[in-house]
C-alpha atoms as a PDB file:
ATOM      1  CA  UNK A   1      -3.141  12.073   4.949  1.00  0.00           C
ATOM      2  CA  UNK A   2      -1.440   8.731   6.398  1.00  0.00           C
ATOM      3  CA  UNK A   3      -0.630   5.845   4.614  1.00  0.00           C
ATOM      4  CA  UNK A   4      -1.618   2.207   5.847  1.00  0.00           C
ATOM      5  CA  UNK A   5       1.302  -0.331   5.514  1.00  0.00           C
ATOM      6  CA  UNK A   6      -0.098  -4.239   6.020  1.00  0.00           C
ATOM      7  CA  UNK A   7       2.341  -7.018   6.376  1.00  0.00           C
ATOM      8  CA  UNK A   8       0.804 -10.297   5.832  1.00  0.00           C
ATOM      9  CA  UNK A   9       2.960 -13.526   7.334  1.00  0.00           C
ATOM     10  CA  UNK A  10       2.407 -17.211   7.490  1.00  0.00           C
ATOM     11  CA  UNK A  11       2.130 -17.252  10.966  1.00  0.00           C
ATOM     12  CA  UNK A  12       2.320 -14.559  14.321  1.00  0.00           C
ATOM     13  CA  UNK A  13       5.908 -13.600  14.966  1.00  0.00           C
ATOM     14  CA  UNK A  14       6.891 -14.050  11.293  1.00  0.00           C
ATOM     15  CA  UNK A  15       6.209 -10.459   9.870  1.00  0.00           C
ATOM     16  CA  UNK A  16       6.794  -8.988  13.776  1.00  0.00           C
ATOM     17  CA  UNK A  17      10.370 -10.135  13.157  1.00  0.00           C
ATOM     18  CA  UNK A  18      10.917  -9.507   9.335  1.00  0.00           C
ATOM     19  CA  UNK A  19       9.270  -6.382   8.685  1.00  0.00           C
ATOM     20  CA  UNK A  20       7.963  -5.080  12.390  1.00  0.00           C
ATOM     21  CA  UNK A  21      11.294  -2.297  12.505  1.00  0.00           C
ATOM     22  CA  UNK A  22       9.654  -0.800   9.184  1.00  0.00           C
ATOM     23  CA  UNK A  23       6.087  -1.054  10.854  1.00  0.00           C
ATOM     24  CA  UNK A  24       7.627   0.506  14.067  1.00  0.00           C
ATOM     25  CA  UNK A  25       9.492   3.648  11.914  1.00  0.00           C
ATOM     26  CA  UNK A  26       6.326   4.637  10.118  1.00  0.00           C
ATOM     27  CA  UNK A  27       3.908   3.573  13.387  1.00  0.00           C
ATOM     28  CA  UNK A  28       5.983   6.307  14.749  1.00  0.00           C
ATOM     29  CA  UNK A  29       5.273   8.774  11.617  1.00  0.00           C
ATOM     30  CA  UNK A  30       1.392   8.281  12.157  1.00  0.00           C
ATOM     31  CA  UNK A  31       1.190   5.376   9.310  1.00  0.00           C
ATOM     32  CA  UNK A  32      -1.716   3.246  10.562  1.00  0.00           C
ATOM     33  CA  UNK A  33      -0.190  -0.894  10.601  1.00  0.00           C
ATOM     34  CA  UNK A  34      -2.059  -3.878  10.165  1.00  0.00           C
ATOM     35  CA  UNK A  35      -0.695  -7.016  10.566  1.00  0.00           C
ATOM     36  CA  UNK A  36      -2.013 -10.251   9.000  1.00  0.00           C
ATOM     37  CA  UNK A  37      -1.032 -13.896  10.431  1.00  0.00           C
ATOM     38  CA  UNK A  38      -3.026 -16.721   8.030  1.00  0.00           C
ATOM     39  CA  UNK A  39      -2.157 -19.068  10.903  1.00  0.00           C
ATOM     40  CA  UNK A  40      -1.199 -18.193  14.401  1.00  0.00           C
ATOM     41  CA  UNK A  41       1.887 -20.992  13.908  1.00  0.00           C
ATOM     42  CA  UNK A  42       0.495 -22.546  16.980  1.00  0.00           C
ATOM     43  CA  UNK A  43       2.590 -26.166  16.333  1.00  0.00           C
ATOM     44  CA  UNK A  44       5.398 -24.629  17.810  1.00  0.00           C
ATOM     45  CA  UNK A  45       4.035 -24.958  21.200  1.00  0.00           C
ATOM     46  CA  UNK A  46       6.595 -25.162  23.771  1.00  0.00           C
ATOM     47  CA  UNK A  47       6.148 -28.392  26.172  1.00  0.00           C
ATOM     48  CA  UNK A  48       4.507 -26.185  28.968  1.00  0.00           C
ATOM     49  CA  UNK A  49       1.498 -25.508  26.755  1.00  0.00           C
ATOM     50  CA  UNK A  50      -0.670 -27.584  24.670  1.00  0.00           C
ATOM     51  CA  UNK A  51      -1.433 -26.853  21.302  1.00  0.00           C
ATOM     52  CA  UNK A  52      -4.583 -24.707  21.889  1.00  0.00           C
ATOM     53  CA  UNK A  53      -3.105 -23.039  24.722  1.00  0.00           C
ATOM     54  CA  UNK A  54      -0.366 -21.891  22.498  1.00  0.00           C
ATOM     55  CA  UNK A  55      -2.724 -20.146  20.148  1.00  0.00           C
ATOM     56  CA  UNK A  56      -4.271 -18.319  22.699  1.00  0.00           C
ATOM     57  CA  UNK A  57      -1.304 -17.017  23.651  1.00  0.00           C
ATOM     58  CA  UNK A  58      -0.229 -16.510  20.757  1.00  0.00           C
ATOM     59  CA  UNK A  59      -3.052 -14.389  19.138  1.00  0.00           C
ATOM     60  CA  UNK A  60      -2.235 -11.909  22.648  1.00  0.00           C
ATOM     61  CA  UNK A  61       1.195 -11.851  21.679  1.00  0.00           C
ATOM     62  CA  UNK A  62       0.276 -10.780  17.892  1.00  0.00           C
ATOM     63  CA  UNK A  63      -2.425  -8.059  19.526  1.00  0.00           C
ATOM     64  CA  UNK A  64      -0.303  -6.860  22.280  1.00  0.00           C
ATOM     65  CA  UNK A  65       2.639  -6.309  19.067  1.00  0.00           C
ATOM     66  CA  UNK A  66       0.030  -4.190  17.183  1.00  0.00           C
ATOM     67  CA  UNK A  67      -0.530  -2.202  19.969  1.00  0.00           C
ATOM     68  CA  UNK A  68       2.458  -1.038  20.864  1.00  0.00           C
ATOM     69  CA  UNK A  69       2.516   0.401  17.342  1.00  0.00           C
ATOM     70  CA  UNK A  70      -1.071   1.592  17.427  1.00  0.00           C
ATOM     71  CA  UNK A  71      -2.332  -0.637  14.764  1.00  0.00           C
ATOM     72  CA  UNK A  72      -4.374  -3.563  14.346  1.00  0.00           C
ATOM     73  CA  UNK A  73      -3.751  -7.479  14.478  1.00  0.00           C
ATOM     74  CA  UNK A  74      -5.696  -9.616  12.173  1.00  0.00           C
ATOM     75  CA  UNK A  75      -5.354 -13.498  12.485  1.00  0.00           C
ATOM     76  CA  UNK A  76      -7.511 -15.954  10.343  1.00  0.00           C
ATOM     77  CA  UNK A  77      -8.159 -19.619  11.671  1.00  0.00           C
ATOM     78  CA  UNK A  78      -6.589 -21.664   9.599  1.00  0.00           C
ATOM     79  CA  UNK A  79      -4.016 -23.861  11.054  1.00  0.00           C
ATOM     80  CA  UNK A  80      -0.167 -24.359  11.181  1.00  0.00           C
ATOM     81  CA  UNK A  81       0.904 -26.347   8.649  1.00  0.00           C
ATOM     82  CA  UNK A  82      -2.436 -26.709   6.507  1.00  0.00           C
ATOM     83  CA  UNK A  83      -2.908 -23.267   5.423  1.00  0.00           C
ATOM     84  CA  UNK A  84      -4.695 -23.916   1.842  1.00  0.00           C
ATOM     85  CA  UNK A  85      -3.676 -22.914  -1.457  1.00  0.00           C
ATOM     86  CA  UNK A  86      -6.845 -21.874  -2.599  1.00  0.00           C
ATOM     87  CA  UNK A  87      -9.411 -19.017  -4.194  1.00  0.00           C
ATOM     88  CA  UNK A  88     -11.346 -18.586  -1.080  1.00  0.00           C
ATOM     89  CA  UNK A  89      -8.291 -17.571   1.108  1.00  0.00           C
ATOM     90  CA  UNK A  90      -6.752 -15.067  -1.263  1.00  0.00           C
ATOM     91  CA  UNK A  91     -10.166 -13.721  -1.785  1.00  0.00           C
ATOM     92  CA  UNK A  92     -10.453 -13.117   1.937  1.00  0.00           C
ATOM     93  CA  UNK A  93      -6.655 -11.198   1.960  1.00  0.00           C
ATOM     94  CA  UNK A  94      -7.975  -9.452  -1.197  1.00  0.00           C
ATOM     95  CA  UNK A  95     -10.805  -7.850   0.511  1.00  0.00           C
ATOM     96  CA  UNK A  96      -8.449  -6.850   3.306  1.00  0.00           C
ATOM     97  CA  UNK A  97      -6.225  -5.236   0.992  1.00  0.00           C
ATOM     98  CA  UNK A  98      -9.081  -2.949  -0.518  1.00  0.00           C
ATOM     99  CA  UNK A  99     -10.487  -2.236   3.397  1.00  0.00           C
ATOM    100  CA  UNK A 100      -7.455  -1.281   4.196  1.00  0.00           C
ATOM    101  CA  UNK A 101      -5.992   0.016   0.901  1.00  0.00           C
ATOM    102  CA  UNK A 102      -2.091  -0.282   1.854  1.00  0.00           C
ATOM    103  CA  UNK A 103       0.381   1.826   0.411  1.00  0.00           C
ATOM    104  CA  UNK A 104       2.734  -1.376   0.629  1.00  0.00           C
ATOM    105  CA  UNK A 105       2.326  -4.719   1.471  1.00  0.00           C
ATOM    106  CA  UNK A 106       5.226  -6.974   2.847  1.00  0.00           C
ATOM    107  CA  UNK A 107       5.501 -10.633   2.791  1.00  0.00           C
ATOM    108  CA  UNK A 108       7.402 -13.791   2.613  1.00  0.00           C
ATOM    109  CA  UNK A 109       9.319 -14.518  -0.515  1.00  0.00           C
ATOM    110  CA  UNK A 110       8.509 -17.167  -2.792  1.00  0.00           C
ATOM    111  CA  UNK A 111      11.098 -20.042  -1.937  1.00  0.00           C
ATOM    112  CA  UNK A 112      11.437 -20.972   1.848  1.00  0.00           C
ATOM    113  CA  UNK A 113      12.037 -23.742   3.739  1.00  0.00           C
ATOM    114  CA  UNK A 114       8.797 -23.932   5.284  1.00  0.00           C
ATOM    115  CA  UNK A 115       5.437 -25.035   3.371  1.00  0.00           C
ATOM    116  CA  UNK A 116       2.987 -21.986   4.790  1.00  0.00           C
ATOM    117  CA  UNK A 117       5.646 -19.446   3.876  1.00  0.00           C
ATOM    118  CA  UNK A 118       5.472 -20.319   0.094  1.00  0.00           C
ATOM    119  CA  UNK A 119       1.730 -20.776   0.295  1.00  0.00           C
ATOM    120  CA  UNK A 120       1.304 -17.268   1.650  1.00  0.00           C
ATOM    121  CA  UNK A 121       3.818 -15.679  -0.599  1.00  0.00           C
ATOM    122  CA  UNK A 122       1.618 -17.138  -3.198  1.00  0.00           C
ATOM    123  CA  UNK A 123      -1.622 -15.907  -1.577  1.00  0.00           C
ATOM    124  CA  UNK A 124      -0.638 -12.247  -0.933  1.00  0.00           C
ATOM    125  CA  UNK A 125       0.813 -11.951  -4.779  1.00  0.00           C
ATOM    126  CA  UNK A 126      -1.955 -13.168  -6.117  1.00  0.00           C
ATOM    127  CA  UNK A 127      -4.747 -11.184  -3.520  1.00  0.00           C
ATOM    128  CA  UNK A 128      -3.207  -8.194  -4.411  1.00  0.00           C
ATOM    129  CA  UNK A 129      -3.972  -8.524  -8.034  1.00  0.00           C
ATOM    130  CA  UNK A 130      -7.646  -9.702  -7.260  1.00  0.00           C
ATOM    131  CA  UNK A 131      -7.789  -6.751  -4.990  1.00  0.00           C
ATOM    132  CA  UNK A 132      -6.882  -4.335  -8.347  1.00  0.00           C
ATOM    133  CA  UNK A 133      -9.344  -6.136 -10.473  1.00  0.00           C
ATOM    134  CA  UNK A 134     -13.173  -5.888 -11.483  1.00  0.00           C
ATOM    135  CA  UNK A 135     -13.720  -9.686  -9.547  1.00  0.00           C
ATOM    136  CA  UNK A 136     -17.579  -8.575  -9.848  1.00  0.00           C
ATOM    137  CA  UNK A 137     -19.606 -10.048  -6.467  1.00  0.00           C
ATOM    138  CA  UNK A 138     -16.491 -11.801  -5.230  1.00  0.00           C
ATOM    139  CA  UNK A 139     -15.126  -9.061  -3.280  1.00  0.00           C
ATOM    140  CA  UNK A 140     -16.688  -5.915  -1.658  1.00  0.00           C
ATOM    141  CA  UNK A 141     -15.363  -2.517  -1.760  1.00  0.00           C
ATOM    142  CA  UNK A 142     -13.082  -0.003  -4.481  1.00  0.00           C
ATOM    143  CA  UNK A 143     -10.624  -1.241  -6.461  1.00  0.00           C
ATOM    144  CA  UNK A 144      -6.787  -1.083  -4.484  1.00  0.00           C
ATOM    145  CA  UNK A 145      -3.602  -2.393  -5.643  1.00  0.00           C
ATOM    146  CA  UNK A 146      -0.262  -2.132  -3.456  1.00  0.00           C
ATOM    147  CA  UNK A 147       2.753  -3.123  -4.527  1.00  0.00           C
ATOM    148  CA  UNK A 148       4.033  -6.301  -3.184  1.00  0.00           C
ATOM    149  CA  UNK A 149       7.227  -6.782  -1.190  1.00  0.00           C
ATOM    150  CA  UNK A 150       9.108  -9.665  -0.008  1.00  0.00           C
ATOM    151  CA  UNK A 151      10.981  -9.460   3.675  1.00  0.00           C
ATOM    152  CA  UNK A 152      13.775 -10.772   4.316  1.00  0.00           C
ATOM    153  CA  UNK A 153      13.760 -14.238   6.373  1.00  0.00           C
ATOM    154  CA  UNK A 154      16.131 -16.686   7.393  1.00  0.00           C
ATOM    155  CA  UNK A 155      13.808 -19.903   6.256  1.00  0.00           C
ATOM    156  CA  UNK A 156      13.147 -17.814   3.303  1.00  0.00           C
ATOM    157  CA  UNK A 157      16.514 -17.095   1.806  1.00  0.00           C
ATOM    158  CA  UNK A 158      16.688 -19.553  -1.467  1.00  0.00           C
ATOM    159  CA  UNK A 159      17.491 -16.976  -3.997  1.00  0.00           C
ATOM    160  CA  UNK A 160      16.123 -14.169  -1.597  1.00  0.00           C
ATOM    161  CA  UNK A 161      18.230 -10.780  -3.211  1.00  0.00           C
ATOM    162  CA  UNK A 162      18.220  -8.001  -1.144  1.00  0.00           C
ATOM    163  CA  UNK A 163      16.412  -5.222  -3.511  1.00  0.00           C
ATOM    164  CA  UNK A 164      15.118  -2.403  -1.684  1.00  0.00           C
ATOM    165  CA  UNK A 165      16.560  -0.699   1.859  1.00  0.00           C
ATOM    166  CA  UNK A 166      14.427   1.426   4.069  1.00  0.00           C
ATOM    167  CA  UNK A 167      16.269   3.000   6.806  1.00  0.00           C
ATOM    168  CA  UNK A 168      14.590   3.365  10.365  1.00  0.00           C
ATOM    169  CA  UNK A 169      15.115   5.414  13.531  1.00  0.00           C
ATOM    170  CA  UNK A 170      16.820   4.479  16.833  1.00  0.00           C
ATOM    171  CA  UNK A 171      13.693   5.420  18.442  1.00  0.00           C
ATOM    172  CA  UNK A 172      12.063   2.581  15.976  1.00  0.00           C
ATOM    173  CA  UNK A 173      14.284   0.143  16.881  1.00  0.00           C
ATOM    174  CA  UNK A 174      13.656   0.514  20.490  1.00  0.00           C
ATOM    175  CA  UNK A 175       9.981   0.151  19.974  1.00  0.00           C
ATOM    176  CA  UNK A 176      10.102  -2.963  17.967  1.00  0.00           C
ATOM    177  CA  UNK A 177      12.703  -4.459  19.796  1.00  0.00           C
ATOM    178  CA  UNK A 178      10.686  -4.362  22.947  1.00  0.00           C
ATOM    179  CA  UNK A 179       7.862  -5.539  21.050  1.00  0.00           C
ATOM    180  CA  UNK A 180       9.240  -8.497  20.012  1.00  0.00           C
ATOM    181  CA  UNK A 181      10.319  -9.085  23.198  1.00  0.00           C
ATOM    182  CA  UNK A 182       6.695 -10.190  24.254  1.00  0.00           C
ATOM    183  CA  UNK A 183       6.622 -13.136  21.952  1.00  0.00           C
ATOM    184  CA  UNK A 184       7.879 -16.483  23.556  1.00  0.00           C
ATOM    185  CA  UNK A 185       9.404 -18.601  20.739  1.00  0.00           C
ATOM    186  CA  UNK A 186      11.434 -15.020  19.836  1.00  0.00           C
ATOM    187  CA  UNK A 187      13.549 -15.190  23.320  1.00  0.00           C
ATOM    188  CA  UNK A 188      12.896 -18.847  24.337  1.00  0.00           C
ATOM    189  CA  UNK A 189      13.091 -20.924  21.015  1.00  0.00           C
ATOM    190  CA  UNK A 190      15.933 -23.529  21.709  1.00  0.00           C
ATOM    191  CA  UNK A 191      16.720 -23.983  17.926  1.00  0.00           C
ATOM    192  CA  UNK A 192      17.512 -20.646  16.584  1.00  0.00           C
ATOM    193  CA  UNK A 193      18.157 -17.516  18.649  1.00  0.00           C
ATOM    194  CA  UNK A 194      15.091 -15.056  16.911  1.00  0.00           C
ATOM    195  CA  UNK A 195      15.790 -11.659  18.716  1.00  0.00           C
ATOM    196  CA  UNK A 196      19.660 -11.770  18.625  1.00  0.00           C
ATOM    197  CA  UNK A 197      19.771 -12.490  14.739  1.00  0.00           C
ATOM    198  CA  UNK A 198      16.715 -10.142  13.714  1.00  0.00           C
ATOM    199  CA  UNK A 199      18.143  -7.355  16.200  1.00  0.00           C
ATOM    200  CA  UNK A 200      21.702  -7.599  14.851  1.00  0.00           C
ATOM    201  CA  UNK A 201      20.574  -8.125  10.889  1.00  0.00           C
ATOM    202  CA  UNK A 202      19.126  -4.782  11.344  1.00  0.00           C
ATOM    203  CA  UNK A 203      22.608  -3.054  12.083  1.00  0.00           C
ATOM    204  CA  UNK A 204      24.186  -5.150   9.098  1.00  0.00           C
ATOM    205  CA  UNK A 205      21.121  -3.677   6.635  1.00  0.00           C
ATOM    206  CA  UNK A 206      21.706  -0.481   8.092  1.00  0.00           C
ATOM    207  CA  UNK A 207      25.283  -0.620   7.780  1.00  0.00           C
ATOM    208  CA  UNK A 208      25.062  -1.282   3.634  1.00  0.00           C
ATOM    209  CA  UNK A 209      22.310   1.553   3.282  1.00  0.00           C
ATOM    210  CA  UNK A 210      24.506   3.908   5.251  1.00  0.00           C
ATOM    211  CA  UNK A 211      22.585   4.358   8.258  1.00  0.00           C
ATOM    212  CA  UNK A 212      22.981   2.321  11.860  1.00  0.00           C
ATOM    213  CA  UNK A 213      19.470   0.640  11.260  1.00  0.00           C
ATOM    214  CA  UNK A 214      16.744  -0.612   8.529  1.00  0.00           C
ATOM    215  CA  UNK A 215      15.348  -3.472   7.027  1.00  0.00           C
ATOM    216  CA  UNK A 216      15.290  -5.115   3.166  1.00  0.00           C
ATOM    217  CA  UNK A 217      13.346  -6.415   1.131  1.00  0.00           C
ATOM    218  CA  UNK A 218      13.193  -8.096  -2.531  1.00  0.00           C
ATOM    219  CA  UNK A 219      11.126  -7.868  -5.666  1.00  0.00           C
ATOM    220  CA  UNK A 220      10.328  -9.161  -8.456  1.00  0.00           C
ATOM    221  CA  UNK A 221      12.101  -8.850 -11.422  1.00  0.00           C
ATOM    222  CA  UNK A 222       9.798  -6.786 -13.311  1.00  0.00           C
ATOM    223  CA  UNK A 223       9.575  -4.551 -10.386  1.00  0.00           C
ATOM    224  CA  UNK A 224      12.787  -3.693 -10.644  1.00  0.00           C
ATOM    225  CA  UNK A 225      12.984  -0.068 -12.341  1.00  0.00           C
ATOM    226  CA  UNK A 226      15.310   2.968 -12.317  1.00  0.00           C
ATOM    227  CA  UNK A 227      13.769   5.983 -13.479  1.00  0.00           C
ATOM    228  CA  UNK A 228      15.963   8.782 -14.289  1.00  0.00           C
ATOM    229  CA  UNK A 229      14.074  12.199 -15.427  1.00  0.00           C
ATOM    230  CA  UNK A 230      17.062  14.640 -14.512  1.00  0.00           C
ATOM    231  CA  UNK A 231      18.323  14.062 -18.370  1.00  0.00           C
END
């Protein structure tokens, strides 16, 4: 039986880039991906589009991702920049999470430079233990819990410690990197060059878990276990 892996981002383009070449490698197992954006990050427009237009295009770019890696693109309507901090949102992730039932969920760590990143990482820790809980009429479905864990960003990196490594194939990295491709502010963004740090931060990840290419992400503290039964 496949897994499903979900990766739930602030915005479209955030998970694509953080923890789309660990999407692509098990895509290409048969893993069924879902991708979550909370907003489509829209206020990034570029001066050719207006803010609307942006999100239109933007919502293509986050379907046409999925695609690629046979999964499924799910974006909510809140907007850039006022995503809420609220029950009602993390209810709606948490009944995502038991649809879906994830084997792992990935997702911005807690401390970031940008205000939707912390509110999601918020949101997804706390959905996921709704989504593991008797919340009675508030959500449909089984119980599901999936571990929660946190990709590795460059506007998240206070305190981000790299934790866990998952190596991925050459014939993943050519799929996601020509999926990113497709997304504007990843080649066009005049402030930080998206596809050439992502692409070569895979290669330095890979390099430290002994392999040319993977991704890495960090945990909680009391996630943190070694389990030796060979004694």
């Amino acid at each position: 039986m496949n897994n499903v892996f979900m990766a739930i981002g602030a915005h479209i383009g955030d998970v694509e880039l953080t923890s789309g070449l660990v999407l692509a490698n098990q895509a290409l197992k048969g893993d069924k991906i879902i991708t979550v954006a909370l907003t489509a990050g829209e206020r990034g427009n570029p001066p050719h589009l207006t803010v609307s237009e942006y999100r239109m295009q933007k919502v293509k770019e986050a379907k046409e991702f999925a695609e690629a890696l046979k999964g499924e693109a799910i974006i909510f309507d809140y907007k850039d920049g006022e995503l809420p901090n609220d029950e009602k949102v993390r209810l709606e992730v948490a009944n995502l999470i038991r649809k879906y039932k994830p084997k792992m969920i990935f997702t911005h760590w807690q401390n970031s430079m940008h205000k939707d990143h912390i509110t999601t990482s918020k949101i997804v820790v706390d959905a996921s233990f709704f989504a593991g809980i008797d919340m009675g009429d508030k959500l449909v479905g089984d119980r599901h819990y999936a571990p929660v864990y946190f990709a590795e960003n460059w506007e998240d990196a206070d305190d981000f410690k790299p934790y866990l490594y998952i190596p991925c194939s050459e014939e993943a990295f050519k799929l996601w990197s020509d999926a990113i491709s497709k997304h504007w502010f990843i080649m066009n963004s005049k402030s930080f060059k998206y596809y050439d740090y992502y692409t070569h931060l895979s290669y330095v990840r890979g390099a430290l878990a002994r392999t040319t290419h993977a991704q890495c992400f960090a945990v909680f503290d009391y996630q943190k276990k070694v389990i030796n039964n060979n004694l």
